[in-house]
PDB file of N, CA and C in Angstrom:
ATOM      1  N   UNK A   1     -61.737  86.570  74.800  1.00  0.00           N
ATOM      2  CA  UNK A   1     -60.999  86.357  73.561  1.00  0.00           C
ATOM      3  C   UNK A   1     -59.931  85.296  73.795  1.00  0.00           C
ATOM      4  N   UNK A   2     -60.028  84.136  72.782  1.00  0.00           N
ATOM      5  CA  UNK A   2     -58.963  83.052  73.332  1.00  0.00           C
ATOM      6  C   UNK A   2     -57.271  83.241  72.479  1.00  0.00           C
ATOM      7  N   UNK A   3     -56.481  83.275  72.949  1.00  0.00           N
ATOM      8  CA  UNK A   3     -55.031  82.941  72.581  1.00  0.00           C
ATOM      9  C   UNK A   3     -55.026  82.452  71.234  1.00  0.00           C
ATOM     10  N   UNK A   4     -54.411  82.814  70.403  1.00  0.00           N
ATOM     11  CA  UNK A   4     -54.132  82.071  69.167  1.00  0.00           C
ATOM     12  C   UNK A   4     -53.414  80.995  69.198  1.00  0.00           C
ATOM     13  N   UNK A   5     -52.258  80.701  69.998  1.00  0.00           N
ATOM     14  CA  UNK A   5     -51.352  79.930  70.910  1.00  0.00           C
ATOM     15  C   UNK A   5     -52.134  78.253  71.483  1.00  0.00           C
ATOM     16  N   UNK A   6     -53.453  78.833  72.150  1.00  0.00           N
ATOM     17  CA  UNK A   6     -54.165  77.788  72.782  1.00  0.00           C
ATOM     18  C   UNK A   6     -54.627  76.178  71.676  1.00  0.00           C
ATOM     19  N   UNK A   7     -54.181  76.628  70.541  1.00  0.00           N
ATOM     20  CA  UNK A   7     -55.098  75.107  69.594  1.00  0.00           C
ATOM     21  C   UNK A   7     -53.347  74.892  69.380  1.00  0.00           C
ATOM     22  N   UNK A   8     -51.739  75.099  69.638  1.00  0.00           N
ATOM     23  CA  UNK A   8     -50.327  74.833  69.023  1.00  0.00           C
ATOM     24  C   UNK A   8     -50.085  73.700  70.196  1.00  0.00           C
ATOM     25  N   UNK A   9     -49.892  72.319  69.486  1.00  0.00           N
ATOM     26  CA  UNK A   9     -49.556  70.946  70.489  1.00  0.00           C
ATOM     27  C   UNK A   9     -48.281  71.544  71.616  1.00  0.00           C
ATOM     28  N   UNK A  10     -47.882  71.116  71.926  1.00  0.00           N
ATOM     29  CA  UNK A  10     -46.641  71.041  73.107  1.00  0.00           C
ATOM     30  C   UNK A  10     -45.311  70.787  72.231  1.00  0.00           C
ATOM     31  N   UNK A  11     -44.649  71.476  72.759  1.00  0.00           N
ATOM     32  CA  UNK A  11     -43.027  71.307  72.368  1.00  0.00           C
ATOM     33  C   UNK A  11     -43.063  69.828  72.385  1.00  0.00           C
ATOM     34  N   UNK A  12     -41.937  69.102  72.015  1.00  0.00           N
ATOM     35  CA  UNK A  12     -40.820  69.979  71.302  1.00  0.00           C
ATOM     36  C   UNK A  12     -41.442  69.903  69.376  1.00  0.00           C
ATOM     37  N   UNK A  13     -40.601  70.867  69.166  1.00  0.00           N
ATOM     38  CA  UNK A  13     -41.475  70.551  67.446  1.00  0.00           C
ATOM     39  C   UNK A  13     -40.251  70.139  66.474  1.00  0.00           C
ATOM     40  N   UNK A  14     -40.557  69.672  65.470  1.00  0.00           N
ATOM     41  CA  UNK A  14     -39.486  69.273  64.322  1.00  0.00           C
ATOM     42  C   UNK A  14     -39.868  70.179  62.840  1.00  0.00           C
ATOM     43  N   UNK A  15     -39.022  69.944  62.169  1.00  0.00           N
ATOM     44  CA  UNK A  15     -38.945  70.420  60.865  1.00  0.00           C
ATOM     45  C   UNK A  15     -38.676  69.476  60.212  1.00  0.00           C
ATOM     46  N   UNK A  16     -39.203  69.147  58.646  1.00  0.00           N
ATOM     47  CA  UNK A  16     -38.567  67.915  58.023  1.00  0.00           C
ATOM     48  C   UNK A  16     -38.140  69.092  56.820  1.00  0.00           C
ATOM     49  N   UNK A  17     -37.028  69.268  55.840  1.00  0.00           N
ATOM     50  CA  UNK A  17     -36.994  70.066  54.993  1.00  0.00           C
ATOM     51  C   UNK A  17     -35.648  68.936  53.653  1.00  0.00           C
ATOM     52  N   UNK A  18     -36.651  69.576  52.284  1.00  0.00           N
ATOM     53  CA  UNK A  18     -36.109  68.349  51.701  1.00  0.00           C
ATOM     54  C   UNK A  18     -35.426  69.362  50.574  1.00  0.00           C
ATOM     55  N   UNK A  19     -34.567  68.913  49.994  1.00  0.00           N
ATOM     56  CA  UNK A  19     -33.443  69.605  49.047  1.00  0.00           C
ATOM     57  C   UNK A  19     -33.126  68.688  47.722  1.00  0.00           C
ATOM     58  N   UNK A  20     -32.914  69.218  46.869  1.00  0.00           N
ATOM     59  CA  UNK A  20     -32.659  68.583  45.507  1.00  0.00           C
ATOM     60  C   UNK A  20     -32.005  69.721  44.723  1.00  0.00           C
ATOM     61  N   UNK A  21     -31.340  69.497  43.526  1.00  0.00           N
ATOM     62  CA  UNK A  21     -30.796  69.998  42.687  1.00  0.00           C
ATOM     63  C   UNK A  21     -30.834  69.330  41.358  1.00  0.00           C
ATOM     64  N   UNK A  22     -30.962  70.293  40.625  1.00  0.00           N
ATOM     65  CA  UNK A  22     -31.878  69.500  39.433  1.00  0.00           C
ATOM     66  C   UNK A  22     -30.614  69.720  38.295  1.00  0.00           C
ATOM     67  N   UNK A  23     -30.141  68.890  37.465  1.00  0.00           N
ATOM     68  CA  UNK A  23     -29.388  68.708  36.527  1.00  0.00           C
ATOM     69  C   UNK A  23     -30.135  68.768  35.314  1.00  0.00           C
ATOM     70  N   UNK A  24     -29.455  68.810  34.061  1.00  0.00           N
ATOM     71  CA  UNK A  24     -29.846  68.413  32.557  1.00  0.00           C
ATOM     72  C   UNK A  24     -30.346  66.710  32.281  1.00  0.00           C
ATOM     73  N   UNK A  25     -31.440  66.998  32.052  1.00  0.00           N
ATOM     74  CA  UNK A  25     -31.988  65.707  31.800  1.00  0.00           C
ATOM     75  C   UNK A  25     -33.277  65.409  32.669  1.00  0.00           C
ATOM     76  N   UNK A  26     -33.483  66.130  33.539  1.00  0.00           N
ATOM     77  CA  UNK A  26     -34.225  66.020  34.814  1.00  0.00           C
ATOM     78  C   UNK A  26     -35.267  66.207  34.096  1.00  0.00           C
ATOM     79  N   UNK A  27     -35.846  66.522  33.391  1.00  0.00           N
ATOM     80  CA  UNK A  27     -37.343  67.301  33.163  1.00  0.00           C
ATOM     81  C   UNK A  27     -38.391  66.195  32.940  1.00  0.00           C
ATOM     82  N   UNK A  28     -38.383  64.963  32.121  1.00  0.00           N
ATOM     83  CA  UNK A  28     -39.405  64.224  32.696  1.00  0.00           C
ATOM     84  C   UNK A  28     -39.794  63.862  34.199  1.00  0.00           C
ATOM     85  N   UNK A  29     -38.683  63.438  35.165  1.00  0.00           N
ATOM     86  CA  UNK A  29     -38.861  62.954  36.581  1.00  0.00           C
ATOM     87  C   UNK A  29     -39.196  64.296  37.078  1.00  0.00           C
ATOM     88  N   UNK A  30     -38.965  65.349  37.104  1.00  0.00           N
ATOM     89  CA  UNK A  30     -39.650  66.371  37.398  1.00  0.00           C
ATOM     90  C   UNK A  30     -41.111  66.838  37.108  1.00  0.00           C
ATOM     91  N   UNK A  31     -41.399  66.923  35.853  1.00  0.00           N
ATOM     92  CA  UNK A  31     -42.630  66.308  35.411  1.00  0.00           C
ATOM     93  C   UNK A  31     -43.679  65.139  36.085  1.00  0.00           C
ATOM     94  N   UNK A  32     -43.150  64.185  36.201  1.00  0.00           N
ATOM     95  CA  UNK A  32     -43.615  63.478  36.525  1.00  0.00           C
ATOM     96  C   UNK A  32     -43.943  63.476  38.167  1.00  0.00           C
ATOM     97  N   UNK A  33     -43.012  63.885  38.904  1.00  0.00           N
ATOM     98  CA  UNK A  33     -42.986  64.259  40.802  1.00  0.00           C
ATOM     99  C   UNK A  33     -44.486  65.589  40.495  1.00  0.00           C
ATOM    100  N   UNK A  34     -44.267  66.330  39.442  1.00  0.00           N
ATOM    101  CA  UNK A  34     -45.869  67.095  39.346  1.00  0.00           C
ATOM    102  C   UNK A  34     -47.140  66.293  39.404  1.00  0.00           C
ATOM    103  N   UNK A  35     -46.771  65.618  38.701  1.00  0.00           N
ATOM    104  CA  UNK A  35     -48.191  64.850  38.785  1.00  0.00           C
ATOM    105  C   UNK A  35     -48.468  64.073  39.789  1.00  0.00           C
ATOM    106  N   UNK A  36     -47.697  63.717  40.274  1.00  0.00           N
ATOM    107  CA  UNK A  36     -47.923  62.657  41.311  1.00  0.00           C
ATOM    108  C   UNK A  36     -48.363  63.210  42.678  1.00  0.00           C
ATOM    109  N   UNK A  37     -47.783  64.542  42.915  1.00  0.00           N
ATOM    110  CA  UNK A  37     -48.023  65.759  44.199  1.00  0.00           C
ATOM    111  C   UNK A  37     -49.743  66.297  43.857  1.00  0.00           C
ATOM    112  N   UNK A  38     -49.957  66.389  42.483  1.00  0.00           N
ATOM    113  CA  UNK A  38     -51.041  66.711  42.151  1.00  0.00           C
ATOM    114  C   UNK A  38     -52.565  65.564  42.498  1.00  0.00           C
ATOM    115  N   UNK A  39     -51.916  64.627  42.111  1.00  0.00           N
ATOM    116  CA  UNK A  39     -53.011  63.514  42.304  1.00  0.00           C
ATOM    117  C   UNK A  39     -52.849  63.189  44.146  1.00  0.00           C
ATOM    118  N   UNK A  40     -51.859  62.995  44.702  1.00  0.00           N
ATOM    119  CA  UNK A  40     -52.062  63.090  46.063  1.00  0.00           C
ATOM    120  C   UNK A  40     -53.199  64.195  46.874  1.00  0.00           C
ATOM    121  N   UNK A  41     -52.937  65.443  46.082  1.00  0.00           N
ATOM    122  CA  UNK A  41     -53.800  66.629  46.891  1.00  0.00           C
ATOM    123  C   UNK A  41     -55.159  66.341  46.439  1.00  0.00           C
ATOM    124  N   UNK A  42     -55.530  65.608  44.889  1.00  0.00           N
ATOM    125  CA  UNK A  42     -56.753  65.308  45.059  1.00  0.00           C
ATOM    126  C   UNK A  42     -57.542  64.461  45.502  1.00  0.00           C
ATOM    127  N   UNK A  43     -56.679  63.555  46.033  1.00  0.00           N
ATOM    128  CA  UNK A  43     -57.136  62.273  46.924  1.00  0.00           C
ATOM    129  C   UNK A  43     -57.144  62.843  48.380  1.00  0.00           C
ATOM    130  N   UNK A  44     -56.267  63.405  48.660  1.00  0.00           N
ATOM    131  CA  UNK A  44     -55.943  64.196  50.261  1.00  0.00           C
ATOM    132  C   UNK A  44     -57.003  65.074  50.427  1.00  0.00           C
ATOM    133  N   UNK A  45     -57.874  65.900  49.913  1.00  0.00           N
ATOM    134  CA  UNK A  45     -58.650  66.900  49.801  1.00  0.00           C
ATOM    135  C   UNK A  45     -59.896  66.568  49.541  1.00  0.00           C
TER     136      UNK A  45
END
């Protein structure tokens, strides 16, 4: 039985983590960051 561990690259590892706060007015560019995440995953996939 192999390690679950055995396929995880080598240290050291990073995190990238992204933050926003969304104000009044935001809802098209928000809208719009949807679609754009959307069409990436169907090109990515």
């Amino acid at each position: 039985m192999s390690s679950p561990n055995q396929s995880m690259p080598r240290p050291p590892y990073y995190a990238v983590i992204f933050t926003s706060r969304r104000t009044l007015g935001d809802d098209a560019g928000y809208a719009e960051m949807g679609l754009m995440s959307r069409l990436v995953s169907l090109v990515l996939w």
